[in-house]
N, C-alpha and C. Protein backbone atom coordinates (compact mmCIF):
# COMPACT_ATOMS: atom_id res chain seq x y z
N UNK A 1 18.46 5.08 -18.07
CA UNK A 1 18.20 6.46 -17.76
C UNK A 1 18.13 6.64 -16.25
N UNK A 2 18.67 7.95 -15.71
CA UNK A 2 18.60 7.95 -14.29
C UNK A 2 17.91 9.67 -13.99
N UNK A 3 17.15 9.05 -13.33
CA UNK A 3 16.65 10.74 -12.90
C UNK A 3 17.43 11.39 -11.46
N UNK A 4 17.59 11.97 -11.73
CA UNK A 4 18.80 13.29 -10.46
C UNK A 4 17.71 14.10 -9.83
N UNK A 5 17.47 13.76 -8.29
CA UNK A 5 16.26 14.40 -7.79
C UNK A 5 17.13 15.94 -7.64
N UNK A 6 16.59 16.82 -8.12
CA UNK A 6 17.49 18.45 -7.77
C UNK A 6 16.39 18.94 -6.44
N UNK A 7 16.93 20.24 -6.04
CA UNK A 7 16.71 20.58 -4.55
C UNK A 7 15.02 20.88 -4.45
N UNK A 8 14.65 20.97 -5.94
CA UNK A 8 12.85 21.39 -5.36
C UNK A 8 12.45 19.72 -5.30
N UNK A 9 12.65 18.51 -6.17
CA UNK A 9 12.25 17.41 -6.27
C UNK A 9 12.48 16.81 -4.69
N UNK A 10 13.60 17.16 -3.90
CA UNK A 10 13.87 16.91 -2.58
C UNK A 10 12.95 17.43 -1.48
N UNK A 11 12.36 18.55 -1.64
CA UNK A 11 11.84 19.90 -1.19
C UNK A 11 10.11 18.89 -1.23
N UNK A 12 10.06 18.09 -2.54
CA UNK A 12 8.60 18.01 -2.78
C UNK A 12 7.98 16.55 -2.02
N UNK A 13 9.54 15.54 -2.21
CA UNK A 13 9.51 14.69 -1.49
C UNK A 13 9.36 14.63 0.36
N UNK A 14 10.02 15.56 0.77
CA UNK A 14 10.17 15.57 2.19
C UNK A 14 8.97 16.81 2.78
N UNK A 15 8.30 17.45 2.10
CA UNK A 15 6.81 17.85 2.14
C UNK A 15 6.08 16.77 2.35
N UNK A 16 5.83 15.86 1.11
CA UNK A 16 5.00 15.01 1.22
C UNK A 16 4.81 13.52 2.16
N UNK A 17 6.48 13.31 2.68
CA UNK A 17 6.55 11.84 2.88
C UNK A 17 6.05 11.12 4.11
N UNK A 18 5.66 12.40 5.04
CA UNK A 18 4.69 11.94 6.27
C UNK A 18 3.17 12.05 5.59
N UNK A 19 2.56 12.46 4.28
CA UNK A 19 1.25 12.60 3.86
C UNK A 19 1.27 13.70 3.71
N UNK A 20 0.19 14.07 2.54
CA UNK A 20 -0.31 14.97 1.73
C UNK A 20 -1.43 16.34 3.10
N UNK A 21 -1.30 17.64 3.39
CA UNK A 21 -2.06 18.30 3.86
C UNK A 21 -3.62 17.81 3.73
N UNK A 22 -4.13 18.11 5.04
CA UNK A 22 -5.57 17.52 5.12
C UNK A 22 -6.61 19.07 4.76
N UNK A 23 -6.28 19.46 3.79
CA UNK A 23 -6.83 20.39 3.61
C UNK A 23 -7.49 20.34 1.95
N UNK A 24 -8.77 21.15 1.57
CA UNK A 24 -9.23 21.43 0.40
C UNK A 24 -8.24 21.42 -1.31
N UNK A 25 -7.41 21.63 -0.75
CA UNK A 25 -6.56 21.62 -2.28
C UNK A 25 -5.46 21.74 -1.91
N UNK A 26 -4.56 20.32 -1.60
CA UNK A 26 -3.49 20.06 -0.66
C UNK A 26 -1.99 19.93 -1.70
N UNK A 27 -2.64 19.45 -3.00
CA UNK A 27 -1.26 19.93 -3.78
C UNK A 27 -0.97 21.67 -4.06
N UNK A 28 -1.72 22.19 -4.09
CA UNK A 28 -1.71 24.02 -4.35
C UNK A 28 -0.71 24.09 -2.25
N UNK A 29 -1.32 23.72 -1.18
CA UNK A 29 -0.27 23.20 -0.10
C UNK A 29 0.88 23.58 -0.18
N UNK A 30 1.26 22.28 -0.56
CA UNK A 30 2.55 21.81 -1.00
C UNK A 30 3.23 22.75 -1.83
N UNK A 31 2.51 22.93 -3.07
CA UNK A 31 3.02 23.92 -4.01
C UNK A 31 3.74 25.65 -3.24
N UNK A 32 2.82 25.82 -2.64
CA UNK A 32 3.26 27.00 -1.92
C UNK A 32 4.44 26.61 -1.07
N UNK A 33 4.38 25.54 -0.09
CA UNK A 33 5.66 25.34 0.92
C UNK A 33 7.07 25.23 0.24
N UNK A 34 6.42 24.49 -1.00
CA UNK A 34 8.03 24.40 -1.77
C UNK A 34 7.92 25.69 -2.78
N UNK A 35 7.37 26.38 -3.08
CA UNK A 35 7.54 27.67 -3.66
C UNK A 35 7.22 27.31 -5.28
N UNK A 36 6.79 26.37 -5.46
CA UNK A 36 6.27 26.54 -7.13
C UNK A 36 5.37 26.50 -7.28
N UNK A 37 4.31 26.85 -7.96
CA UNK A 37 3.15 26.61 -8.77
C UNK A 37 2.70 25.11 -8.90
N UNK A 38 1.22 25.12 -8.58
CA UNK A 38 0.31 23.54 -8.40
C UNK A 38 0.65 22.83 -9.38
N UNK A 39 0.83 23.54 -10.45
CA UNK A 39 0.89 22.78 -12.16
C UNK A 39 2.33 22.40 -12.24
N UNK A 40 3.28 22.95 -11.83
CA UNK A 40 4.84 22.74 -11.80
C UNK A 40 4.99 21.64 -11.06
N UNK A 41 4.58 21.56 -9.45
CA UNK A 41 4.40 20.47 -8.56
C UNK A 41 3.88 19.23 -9.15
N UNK A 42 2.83 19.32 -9.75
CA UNK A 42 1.94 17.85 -10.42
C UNK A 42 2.99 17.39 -11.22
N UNK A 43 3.41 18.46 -11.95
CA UNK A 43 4.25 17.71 -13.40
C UNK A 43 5.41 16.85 -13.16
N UNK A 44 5.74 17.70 -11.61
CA UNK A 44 6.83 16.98 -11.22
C UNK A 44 6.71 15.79 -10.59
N UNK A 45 5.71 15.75 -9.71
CA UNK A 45 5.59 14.69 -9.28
C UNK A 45 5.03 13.12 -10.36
N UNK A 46 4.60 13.82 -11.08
CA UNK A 46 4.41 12.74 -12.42
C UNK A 46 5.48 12.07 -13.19
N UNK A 47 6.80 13.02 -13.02
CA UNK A 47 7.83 12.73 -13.39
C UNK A 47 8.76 11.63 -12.38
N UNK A 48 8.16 11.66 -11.19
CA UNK A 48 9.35 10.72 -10.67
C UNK A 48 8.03 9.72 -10.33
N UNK A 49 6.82 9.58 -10.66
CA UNK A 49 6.18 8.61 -10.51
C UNK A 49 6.34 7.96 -11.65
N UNK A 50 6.52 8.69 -12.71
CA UNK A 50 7.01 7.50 -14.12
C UNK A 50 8.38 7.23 -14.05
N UNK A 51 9.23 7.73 -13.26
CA UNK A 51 10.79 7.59 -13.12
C UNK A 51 10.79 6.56 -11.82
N UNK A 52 9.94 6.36 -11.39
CA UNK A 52 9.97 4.85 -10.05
C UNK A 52 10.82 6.09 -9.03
N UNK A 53 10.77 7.02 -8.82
CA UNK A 53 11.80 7.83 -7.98
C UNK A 53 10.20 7.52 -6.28
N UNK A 54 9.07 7.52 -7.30
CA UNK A 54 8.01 7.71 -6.27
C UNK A 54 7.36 6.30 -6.55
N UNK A 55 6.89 5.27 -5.87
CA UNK A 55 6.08 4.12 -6.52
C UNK A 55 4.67 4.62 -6.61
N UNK A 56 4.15 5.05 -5.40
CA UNK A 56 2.62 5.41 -5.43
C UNK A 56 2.45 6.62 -4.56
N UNK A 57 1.02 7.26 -4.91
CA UNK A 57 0.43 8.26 -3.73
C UNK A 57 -0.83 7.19 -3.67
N UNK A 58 -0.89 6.78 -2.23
CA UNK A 58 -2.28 6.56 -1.98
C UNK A 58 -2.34 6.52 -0.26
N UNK A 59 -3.43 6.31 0.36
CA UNK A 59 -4.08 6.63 1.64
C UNK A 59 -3.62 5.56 2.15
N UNK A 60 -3.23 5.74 3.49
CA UNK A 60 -2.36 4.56 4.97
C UNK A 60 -3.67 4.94 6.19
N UNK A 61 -4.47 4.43 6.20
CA UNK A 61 -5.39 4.92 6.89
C UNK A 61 -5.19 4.23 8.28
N UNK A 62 -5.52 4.26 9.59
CA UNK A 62 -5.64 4.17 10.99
C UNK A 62 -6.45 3.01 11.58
N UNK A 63 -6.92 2.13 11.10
CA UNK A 63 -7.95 1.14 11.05
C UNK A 63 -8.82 1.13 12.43
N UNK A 64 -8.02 1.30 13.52
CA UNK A 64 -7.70 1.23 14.75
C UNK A 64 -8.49 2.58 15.05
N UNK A 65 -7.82 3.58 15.07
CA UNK A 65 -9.04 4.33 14.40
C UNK A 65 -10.16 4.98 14.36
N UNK A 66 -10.54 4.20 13.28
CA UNK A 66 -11.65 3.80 12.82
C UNK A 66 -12.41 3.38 13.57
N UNK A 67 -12.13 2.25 14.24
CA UNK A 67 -13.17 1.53 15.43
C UNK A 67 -13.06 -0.20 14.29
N UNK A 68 -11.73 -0.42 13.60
CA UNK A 68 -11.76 -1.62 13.08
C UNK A 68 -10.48 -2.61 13.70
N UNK A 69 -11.34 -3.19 15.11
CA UNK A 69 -10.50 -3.77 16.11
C UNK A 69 -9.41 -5.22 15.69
N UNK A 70 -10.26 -5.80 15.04
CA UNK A 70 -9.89 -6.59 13.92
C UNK A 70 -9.14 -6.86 12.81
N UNK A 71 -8.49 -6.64 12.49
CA UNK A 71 -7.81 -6.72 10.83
C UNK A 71 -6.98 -8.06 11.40
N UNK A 72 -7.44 -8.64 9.61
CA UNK A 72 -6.35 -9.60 9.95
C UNK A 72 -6.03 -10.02 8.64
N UNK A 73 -4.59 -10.79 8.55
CA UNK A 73 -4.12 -11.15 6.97
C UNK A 73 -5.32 -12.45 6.54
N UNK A 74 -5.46 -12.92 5.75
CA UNK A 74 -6.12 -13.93 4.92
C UNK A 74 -5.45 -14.89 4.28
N UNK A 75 -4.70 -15.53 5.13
CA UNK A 75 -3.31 -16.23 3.79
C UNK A 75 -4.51 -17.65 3.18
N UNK A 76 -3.94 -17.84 1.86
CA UNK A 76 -4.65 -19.04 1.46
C UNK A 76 -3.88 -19.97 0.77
N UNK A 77 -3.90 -21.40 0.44
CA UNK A 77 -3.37 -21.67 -0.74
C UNK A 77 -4.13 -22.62 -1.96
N UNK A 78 -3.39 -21.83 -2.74
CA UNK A 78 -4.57 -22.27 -4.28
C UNK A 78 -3.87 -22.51 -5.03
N UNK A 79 -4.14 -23.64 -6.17
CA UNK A 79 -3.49 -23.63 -7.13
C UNK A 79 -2.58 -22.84 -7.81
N UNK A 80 -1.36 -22.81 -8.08
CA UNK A 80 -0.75 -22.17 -8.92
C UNK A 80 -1.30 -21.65 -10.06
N UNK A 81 -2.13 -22.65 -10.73
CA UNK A 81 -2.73 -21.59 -11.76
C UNK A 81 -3.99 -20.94 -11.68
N UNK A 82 -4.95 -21.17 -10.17
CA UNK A 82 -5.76 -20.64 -10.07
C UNK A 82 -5.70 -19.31 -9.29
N UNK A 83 -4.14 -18.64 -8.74
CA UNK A 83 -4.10 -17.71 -8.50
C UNK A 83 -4.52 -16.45 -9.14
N UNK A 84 -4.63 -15.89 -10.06
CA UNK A 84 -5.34 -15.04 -10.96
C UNK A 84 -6.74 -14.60 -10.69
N UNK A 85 -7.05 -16.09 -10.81
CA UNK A 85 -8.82 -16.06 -10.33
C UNK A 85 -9.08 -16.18 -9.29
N UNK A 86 -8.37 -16.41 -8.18
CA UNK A 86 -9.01 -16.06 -6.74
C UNK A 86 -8.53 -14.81 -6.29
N UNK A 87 -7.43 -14.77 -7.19
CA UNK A 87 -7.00 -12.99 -6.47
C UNK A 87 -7.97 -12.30 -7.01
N UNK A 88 -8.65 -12.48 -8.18
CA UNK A 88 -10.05 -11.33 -8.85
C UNK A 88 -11.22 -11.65 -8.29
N UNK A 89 -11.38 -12.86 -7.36
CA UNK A 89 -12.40 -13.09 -6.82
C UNK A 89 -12.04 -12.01 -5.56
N UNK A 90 -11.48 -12.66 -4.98
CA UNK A 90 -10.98 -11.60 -3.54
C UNK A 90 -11.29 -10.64 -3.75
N UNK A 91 -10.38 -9.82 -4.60
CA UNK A 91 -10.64 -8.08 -4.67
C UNK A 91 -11.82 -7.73 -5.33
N UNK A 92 -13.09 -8.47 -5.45
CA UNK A 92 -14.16 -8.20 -6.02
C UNK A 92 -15.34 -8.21 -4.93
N UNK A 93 -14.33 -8.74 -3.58
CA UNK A 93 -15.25 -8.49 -2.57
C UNK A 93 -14.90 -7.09 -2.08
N UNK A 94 -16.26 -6.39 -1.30
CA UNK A 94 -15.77 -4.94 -0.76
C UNK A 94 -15.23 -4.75 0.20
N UNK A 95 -14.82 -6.15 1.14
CA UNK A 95 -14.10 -5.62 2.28
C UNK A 95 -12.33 -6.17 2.36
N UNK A 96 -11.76 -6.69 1.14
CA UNK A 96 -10.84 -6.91 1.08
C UNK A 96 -10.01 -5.77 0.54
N UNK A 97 -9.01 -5.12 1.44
CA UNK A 97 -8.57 -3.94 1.44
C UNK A 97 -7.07 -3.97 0.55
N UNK A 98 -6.61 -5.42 0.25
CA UNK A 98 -5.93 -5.17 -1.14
C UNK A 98 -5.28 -7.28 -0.85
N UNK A 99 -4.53 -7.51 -1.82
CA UNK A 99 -4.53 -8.88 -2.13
C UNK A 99 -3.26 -8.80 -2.95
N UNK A 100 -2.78 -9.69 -2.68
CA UNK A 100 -0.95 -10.09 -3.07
C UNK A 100 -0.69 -11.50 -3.48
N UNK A 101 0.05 -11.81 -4.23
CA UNK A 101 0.74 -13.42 -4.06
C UNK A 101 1.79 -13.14 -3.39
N UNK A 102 2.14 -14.42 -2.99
CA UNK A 102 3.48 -14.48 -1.86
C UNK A 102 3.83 -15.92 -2.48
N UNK A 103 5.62 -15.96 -2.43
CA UNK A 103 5.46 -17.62 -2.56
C UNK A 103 5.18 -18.28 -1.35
N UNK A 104 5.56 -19.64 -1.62
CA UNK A 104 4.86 -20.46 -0.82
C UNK A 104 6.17 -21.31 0.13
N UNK A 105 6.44 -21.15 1.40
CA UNK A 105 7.74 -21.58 1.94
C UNK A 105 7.42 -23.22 2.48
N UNK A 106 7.34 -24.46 1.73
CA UNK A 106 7.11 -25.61 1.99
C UNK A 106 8.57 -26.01 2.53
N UNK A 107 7.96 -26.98 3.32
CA UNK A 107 6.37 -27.43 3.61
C UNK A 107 5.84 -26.87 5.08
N UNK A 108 6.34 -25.59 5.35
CA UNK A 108 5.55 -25.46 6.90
C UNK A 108 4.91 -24.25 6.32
N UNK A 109 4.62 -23.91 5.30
CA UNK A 109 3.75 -22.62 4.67
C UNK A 109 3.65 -22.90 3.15
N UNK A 110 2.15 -23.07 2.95
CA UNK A 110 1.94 -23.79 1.71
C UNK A 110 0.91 -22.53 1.20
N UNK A 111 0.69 -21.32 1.86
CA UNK A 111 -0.03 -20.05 1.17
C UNK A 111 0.99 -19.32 0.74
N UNK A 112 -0.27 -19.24 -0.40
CA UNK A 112 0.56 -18.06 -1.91
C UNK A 112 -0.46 -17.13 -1.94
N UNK A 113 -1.39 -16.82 -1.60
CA UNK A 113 -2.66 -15.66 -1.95
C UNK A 113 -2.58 -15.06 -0.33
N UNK A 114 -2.54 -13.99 -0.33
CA UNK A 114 -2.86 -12.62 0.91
C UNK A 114 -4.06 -12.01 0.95
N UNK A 115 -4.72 -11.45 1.45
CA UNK A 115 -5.96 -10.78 1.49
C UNK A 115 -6.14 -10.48 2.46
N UNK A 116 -6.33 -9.03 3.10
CA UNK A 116 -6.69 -8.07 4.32
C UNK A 116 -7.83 -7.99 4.55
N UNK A 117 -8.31 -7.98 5.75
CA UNK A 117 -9.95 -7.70 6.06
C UNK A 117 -9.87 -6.76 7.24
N UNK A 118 -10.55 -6.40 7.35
CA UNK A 118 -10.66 -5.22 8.57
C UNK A 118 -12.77 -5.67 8.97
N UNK A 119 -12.42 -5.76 9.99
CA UNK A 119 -14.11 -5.95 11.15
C UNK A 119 -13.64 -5.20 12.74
N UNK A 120 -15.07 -4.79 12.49
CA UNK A 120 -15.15 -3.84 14.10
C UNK A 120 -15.33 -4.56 15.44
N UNK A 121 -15.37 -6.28 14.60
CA UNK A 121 -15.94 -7.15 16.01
C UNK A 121 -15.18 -8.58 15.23
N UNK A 122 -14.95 -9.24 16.50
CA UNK A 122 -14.56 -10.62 16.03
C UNK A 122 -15.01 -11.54 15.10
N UNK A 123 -16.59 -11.32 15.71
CA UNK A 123 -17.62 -12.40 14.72
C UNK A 123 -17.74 -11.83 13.43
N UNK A 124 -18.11 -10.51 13.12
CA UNK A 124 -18.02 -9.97 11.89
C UNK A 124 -16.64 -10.15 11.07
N UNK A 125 -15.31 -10.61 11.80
CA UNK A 125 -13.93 -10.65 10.86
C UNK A 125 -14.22 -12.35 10.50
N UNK A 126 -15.03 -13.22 11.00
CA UNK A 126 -15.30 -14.51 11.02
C UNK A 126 -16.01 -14.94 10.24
N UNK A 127 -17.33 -13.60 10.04
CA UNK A 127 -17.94 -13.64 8.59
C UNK A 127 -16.94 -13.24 7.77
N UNK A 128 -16.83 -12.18 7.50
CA UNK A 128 -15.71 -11.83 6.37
C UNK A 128 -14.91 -13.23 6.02
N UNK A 129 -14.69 -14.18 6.47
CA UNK A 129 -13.09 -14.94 6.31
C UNK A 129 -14.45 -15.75 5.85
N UNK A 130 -15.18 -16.26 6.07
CA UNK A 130 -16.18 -17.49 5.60
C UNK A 130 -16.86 -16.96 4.08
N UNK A 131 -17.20 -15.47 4.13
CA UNK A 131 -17.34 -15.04 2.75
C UNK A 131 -16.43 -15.04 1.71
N UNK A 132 -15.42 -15.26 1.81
CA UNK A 132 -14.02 -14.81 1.36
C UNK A 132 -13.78 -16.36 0.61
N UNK A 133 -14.19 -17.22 1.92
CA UNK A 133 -13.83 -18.98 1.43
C UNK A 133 -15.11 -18.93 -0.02
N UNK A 134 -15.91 -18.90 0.63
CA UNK A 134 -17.22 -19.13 -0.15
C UNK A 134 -16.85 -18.71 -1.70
N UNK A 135 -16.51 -17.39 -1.88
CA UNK A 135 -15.82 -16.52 -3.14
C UNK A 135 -15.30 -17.37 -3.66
N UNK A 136 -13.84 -17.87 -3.20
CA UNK A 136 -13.07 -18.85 -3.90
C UNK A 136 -13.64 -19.96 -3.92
N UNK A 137 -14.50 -20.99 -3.32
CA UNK A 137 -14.96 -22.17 -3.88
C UNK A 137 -13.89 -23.07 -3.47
N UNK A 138 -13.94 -24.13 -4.85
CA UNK A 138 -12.84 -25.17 -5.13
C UNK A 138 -11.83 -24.55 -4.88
N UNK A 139 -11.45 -23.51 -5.07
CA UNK A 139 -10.14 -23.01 -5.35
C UNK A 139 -9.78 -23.03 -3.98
N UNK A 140 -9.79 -22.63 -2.92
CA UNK A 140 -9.32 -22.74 -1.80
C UNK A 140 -9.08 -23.91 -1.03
N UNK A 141 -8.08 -24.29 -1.15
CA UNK A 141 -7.32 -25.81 -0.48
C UNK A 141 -6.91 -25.84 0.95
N UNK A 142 -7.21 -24.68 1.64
CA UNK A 142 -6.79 -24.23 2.61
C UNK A 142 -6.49 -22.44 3.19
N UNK A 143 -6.70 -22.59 4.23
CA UNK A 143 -6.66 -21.29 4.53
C UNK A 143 -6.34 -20.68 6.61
N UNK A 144 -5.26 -19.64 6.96
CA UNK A 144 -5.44 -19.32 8.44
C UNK A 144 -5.74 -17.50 8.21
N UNK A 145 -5.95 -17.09 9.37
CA UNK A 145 -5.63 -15.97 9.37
C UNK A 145 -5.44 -15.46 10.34
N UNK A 146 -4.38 -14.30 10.11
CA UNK A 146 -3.25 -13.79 11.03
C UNK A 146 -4.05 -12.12 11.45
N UNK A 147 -4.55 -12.23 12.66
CA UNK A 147 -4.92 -11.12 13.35
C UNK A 147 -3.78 -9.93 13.67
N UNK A 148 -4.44 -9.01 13.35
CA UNK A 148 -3.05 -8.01 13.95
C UNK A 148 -3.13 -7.52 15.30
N UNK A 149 -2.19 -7.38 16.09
CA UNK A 149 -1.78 -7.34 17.05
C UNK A 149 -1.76 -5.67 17.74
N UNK A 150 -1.10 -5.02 16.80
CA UNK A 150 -0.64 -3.98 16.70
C UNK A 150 -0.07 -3.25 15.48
N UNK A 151 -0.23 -1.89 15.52
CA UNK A 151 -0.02 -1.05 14.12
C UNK A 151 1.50 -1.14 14.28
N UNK A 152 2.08 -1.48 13.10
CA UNK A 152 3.26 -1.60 12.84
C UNK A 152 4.00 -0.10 11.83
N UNK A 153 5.13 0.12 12.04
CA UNK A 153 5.01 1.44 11.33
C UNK A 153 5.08 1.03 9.65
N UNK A 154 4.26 2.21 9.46
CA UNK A 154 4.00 2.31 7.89
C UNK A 154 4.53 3.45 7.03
N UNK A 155 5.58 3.25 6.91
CA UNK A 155 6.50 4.37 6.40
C UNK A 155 7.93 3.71 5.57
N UNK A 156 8.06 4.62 4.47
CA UNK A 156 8.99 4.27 3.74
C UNK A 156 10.24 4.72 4.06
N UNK A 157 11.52 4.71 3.10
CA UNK A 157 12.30 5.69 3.56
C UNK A 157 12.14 6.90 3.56
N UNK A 158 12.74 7.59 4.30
CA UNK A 158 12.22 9.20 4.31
C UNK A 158 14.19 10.00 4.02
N UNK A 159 13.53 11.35 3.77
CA UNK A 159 14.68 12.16 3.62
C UNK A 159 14.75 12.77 4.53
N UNK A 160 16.10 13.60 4.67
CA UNK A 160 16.03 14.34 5.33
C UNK A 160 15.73 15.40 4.71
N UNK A 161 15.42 16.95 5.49
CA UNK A 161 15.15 18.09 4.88
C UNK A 161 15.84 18.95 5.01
N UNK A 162 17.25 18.99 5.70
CA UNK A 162 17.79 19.48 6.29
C UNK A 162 19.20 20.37 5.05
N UNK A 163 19.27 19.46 3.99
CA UNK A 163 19.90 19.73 2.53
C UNK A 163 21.43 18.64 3.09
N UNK A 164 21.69 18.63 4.09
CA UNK A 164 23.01 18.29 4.10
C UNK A 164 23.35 17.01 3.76
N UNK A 165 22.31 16.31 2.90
CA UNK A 165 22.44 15.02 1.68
C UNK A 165 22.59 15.05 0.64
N UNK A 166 23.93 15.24 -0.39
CA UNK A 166 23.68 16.18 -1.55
C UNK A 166 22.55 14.75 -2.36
N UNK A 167 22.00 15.49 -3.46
CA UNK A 167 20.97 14.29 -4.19
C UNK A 167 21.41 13.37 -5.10
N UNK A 168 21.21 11.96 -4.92
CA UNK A 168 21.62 10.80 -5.43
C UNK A 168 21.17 10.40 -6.86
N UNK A 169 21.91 10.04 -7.56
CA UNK A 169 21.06 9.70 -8.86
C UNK A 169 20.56 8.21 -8.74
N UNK A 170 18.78 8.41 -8.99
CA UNK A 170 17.89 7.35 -8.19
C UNK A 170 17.68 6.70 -10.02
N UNK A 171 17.77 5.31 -10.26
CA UNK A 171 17.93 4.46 -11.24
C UNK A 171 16.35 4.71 -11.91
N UNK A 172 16.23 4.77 -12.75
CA UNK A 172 14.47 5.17 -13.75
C UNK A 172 14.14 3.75 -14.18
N UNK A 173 12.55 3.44 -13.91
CA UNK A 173 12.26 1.98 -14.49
C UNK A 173 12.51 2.02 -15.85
N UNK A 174 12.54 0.78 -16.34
CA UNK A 174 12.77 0.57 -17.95
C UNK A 174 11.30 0.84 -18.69
């Protein structure tokens, strides 16, 4: 099955794809800029979030910011089959801001588990990474972590808005 984004589904995408209005009721927003009704907008957008046309809506926040000078990746490596359980350990702590497997590129990269931390100070990202070991236990065979440097852009593909792309038929998950 393939869903055919038509000119309001284009309209709803290129509204949204720099972020949602920072305002009180930001899909009713949207709804107005593209000219349909809040309830028409949702439905639609539900439709290409079950059609993979959209993967997710969620928050890209500024860390930096924030006043969170710190962030840094968490790579680890753990058993193959204890990945499961240290990734539910991880994300069961509150400052791990989301957690991935990756394979493992041997032998000069032997981490398969990811985990983000964000601290406002060095020593506090130093606790975080020692709480984090502690969590996993045995399970952690090793571990570095990769400070960020700089905000890298966080953006997907985007459309244009301009219409002069006629709309592609985008493939629907199974």
């Amino acid at each position: 099955m393939t869903h055919i984004l038509d000119d309001t589904d284009r309209a709803i995408i290129v509204a949204t794809q720099d972020g949602l209005p920072l305002v009180e009721r930001p899909y009713d927003a949207v709804a107005q800029q593209v000219g349909i009704d809040a309830a028409e907008l949702r439905r639609r957008v539900q439709v290409m979030l079950e059609n993979g046309v959209i993967r997710r809506i969620g928050v890209v926040p500024n860390h930096y910011a924030l006043g969170y000078a710190w962030n840094g990746m968490t790579v680890w490596d753990v058993a193959d089959h204890d990945v499961a359980a240290a990734g539910a350990a991880l994300c069961s702590l509150g400052f791990v801001s989301h957690c991935y497997e990756r394979p493992r590129l041997l032998p000069d990269w032997p981490f398969n588990l990811f985990a983000m931390i964000h601290a406002r100070r060095k020593d506090d990202a130093d606790d975080l990474v020692a709480r984090a070991a502690q969590a996993l236990g045995g399970m952690n065979r090793g571990h570095r972590v990769l400070y960020s440097t700089r905000i890298l852009k966080k953006t997907g593909l985007r459309l244009k808005g301009d219409g002069d792309v006629p709309p592609k038929p985008v493939p629907a998950r199974a």
